[in-house]
Protein backbone atom coordinates (compact mmCIF):
# COMPACT_ATOMS: atom_id res chain seq x y z
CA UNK A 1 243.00 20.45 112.43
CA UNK A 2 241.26 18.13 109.91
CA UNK A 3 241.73 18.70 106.03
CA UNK A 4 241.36 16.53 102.87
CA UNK A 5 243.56 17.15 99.53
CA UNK A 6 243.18 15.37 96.44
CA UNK A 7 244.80 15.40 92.70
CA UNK A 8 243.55 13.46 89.69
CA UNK A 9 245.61 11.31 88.35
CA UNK A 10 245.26 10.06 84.21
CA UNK A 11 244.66 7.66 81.63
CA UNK A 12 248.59 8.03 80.11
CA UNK A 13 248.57 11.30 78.22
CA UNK A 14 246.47 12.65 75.52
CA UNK A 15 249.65 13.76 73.80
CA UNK A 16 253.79 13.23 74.66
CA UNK A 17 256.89 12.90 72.72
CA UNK A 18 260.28 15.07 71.70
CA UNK A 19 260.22 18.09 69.75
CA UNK A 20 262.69 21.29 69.25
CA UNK A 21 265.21 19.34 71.43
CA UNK A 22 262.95 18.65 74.72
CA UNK A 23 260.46 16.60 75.90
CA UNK A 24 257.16 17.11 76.48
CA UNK A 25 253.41 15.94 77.53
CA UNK A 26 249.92 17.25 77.11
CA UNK A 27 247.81 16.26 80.12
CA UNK A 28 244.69 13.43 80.47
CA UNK A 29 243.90 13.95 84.08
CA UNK A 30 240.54 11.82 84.97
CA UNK A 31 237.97 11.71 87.71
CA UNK A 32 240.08 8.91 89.55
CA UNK A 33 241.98 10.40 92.80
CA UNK A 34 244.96 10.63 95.18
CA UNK A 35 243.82 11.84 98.20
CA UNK A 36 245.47 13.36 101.50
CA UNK A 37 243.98 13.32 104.87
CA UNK A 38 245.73 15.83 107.60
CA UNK A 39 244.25 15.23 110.93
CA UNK A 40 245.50 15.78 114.65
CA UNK A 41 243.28 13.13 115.31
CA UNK A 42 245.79 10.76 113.30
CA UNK A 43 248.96 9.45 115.01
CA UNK A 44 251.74 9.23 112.40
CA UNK A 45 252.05 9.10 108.82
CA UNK A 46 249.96 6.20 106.75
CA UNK A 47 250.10 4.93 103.25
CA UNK A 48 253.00 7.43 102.00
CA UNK A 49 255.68 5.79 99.99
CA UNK A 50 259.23 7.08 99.09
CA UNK A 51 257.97 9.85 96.71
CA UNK A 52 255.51 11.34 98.48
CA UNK A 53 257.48 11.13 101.78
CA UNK A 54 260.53 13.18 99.92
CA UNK A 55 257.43 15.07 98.69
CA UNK A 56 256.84 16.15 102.34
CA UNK A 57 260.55 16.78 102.76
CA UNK A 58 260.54 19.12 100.42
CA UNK A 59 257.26 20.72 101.44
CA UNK A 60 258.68 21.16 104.60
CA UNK A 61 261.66 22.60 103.61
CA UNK A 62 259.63 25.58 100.70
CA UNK A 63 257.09 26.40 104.04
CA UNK A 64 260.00 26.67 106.47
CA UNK A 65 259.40 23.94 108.60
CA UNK A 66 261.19 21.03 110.00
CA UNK A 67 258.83 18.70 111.30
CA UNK A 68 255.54 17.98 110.63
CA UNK A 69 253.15 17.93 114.19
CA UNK A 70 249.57 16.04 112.92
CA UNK A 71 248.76 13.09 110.92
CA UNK A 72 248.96 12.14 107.35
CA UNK A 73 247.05 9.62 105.53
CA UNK A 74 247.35 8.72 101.64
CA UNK A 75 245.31 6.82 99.87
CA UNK A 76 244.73 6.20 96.37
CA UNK A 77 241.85 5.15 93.58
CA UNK A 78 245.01 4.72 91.17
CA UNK A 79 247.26 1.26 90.48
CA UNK A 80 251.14 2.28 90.44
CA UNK A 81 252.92 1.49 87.52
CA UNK A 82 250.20 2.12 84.80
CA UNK A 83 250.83 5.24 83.36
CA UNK A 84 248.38 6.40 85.06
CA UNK A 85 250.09 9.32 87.41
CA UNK A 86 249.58 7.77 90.28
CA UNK A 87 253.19 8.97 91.43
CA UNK A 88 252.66 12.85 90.59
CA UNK A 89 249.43 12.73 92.40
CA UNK A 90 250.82 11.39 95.43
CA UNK A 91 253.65 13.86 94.92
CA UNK A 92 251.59 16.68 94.43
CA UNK A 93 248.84 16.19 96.72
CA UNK A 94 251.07 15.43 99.98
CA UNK A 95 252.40 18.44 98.90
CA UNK A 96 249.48 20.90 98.89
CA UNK A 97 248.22 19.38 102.29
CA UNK A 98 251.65 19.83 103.50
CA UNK A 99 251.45 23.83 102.77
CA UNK A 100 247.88 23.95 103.72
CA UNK A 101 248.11 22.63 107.14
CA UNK A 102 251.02 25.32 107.65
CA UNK A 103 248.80 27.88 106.30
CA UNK A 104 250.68 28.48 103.02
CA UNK A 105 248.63 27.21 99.41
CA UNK A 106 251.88 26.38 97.51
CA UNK A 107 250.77 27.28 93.97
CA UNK A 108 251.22 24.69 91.13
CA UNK A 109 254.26 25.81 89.96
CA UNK A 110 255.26 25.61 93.18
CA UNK A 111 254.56 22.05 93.19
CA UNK A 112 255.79 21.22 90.16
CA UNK A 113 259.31 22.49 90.74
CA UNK A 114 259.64 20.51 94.11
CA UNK A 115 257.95 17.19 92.19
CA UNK A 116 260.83 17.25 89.42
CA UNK A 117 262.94 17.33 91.52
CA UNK A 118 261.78 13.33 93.20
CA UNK A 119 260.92 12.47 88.64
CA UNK A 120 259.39 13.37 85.90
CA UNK A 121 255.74 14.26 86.87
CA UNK A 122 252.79 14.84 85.10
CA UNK A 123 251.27 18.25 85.76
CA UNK A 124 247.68 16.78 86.86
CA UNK A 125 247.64 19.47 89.58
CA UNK A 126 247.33 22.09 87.45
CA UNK A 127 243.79 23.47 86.77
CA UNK A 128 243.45 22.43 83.42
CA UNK A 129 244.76 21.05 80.69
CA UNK A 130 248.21 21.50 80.06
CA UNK A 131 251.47 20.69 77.70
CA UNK A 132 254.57 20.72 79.81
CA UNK A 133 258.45 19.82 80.12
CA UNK A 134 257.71 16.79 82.49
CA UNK A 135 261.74 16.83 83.01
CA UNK A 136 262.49 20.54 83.45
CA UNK A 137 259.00 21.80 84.72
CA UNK A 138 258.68 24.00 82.30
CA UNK A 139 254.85 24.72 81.57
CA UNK A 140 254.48 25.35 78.01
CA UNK A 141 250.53 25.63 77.29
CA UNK A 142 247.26 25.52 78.63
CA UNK A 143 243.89 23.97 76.81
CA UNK A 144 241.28 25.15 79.64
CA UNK A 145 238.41 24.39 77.04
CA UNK A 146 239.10 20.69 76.29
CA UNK A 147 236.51 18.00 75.62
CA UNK A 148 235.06 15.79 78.26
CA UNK A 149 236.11 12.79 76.39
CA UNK A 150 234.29 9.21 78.15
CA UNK A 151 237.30 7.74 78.80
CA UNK A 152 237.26 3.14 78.77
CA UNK A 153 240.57 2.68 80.72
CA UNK A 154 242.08 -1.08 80.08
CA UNK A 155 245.17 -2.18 80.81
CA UNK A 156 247.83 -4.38 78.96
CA UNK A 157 249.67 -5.88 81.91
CA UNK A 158 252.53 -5.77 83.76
CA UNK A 159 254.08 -2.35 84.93
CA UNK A 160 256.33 0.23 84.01
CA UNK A 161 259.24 1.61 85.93
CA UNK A 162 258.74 5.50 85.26
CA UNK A 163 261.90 6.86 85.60
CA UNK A 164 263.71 3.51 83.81
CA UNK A 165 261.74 4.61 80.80
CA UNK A 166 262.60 7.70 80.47
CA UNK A 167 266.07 7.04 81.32
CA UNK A 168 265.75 4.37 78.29
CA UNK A 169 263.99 6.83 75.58
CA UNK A 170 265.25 10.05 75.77
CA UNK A 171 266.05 11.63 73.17
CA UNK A 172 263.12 10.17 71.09
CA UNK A 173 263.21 10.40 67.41
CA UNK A 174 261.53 13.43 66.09
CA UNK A 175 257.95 13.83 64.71
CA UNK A 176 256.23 16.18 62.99
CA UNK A 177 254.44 17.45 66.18
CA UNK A 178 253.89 21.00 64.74
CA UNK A 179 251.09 19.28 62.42
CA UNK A 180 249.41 17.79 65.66
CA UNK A 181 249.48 20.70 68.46
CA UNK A 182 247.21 22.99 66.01
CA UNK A 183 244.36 20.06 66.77
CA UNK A 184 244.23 20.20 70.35
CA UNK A 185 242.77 23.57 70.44
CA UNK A 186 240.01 21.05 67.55
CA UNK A 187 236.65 19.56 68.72
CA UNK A 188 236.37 16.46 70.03
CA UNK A 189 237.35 14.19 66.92
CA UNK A 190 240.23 16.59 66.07
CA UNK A 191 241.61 16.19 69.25
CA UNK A 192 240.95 12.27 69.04
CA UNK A 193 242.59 12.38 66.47
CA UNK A 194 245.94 14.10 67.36
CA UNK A 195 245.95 11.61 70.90
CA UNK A 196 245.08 8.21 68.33
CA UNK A 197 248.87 9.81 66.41
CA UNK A 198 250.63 10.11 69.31
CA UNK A 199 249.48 6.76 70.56
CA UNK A 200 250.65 5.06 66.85
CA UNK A 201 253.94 7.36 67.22
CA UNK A 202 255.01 5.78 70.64
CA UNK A 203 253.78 2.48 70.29
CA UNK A 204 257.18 1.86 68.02
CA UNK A 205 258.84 3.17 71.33
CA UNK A 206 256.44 1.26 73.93
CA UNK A 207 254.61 -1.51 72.30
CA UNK A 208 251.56 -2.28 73.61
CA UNK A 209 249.97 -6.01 72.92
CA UNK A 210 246.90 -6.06 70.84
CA UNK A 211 247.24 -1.88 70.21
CA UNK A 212 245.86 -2.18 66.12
CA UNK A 213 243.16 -4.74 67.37
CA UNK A 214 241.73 -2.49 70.06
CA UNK A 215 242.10 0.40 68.18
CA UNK A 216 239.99 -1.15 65.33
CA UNK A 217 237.61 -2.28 67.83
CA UNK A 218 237.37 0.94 69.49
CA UNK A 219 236.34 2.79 66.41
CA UNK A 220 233.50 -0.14 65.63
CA UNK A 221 232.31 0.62 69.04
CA UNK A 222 231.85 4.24 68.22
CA UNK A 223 235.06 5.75 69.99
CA UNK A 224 236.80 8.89 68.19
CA UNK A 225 240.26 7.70 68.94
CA UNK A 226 242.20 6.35 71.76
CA UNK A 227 244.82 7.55 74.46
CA UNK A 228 247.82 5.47 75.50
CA UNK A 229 250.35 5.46 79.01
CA UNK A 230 253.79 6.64 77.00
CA UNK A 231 255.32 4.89 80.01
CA UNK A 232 252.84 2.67 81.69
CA UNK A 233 250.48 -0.17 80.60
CA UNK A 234 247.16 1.47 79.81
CA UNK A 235 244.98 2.38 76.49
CA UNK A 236 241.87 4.47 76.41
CA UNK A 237 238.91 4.38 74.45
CA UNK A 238 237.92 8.29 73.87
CA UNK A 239 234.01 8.49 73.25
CA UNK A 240 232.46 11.49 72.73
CA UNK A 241 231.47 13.64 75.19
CA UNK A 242 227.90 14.44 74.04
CA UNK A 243 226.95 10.56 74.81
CA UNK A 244 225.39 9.32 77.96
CA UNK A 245 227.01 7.05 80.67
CA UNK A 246 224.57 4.27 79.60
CA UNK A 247 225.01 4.40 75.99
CA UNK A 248 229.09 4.14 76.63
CA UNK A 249 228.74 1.57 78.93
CA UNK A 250 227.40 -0.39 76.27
CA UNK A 251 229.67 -0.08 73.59
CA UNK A 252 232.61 -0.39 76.52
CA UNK A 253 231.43 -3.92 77.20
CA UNK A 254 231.55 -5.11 73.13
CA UNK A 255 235.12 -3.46 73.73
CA UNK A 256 235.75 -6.16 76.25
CA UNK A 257 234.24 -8.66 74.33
CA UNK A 258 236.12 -7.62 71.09
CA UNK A 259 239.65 -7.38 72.78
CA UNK A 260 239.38 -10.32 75.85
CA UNK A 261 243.36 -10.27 76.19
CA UNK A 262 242.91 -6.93 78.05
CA UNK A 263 241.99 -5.54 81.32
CA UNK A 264 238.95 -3.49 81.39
CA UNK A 265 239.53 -1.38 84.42
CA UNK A 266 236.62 1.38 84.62
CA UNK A 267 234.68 4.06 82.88
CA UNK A 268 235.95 7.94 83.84
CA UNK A 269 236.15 10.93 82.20
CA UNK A 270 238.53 13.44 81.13
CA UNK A 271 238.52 16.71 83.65
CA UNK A 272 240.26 19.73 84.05
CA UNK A 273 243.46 19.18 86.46
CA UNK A 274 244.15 20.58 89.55
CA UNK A 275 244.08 20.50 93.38
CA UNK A 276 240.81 19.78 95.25
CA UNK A 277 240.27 20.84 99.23
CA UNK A 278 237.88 19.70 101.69
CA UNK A 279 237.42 20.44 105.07
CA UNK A 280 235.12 17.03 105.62
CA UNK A 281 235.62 14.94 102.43
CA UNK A 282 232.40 15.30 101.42
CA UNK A 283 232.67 18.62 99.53
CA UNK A 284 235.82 19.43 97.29
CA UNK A 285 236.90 23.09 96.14
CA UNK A 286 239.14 23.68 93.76
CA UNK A 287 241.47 25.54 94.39
């Protein structure tokens, strides 16, 4: 027995706020990863926390099961407390190795009905982009054809209790959200565009220190728009996908320069969702 699961987890959310009475977020998985190692080679279980071990509870309990008989090792690419779905990843990929090594590929619905149950999760498993009820579950659209935006990922310190914010927030004044869902089926500076609103929308809700500065400097550096954590700590940059790594490296580090109070944590892109599996951690399928 030897498997490997993994889920992206995000850069906040390209889109999330309140409208016709319920909540709601538009995915911004990126090519950063929770990932799940099932092995009878391992003794124990390693690197879960309290999510992700009710997420095995659970997955135990849909699959039929009441113990689990091999290993399980988490381990993660993404800093709790961000905004950056670190949570939902763990959630969701302990979950699909849990089915997997029972023989059963819990489907992402699946998943996301167990994960609400443990918080409000971001819907990163699912393969694509997608708006959802992150309290209910409800999936509400997909985007499969959105652009590969270069995300620059910084951070404005401290963390962000997930659940204590939404706890705090809800229910959110409204906004005019039917003007903005019409651009995310835009190009890439229409759908900039509609993530830079939602980012000025929250930020009354969620300040974020030096937001107007690094959104100034952002657009001098060439980026369409940024991306914020509605309930974490980070801001992206969103450069256009047609650039090369090397050219947005370049205008990533006047970025830093420009805004030195924050934390430049990588360069990534924006992917489609979903749930990756690997027999030998080299090669990942979606699946």
């Amino acid at each position: 027995m030897e498997s490997f699961v993994r889920v992206p987890g995000s850069c906040g959310e390209l889109v999330q706020g309140w409208h016709r009475g319920e909540p709601f977020l538009v995915t911004c998985p990126i090519e950063l990863y929770t990932t799940v190692h099932v092995s009878d080679r391992i003794e124990g279980l390693h690197g879960l926390g309290r999510k992700s071990l009710r997420a095995l509870e659970l997955a135990l309990e849909l699959v039929g099961e009441e113990s689990f008989p091999w290993g399980m090792e988490l381990t993660s690419e993404l800093p709790h407390g961000k905004g950056m779905a670190s949570s939902s990843a763990d959630i969701a990929a302990v979950a699909a190795a849990t089915g997997l090594a029972f023989g059963r590929a819990l489907t992402p619905h699946e998943i996301l009905s167990l994960a609400v149950r443990i918080e409000p999760t971001d819907g990163v498993f699912f393969p694509s982009i997608v708006c959802m009820n992150q309290v209910t579950g409800t999936l509400l659209e997909a985007y499969p054809a959105m652009p590969r935006f270069w995300i620059a990922v910084f951070d404005t310190g401290g963390t962000v209790d997930t659940l204590a914010q939404h706890a705090r927030r809800l229910p959110l004044p409204e906004h005019p959200w039917q003007d903005i869902f019409p651009l995310l089926h835009g190009d890439a500076a229409t759908v900039a565009r509609a993530a830079t609103q939602s980012a000025r929308w929250h930020d009354a809700v969620l300040p974020k220190p030096d937001f107007a500065a690094f959104l100034a400097a952002a657009r001098q550096s060439g980026a369409l728009g940024l991306c914020t954590a509605h309930s974490g700590t980070v801001l992206g940059a969103l450069f256009p996908p047609e650039l090369t790594k090397e050219a947005v490296e370049v205008e990533a580090s006047k970025l830093c320069a420009a805004v030195p109070a924050l934390a430049f944590l990588r360069l990534t892109r924006l992917r489609a969702g979903g749930i990756e599996v690997s027999m030998s951690e080299k090669r990942y399928l979606q699946r």
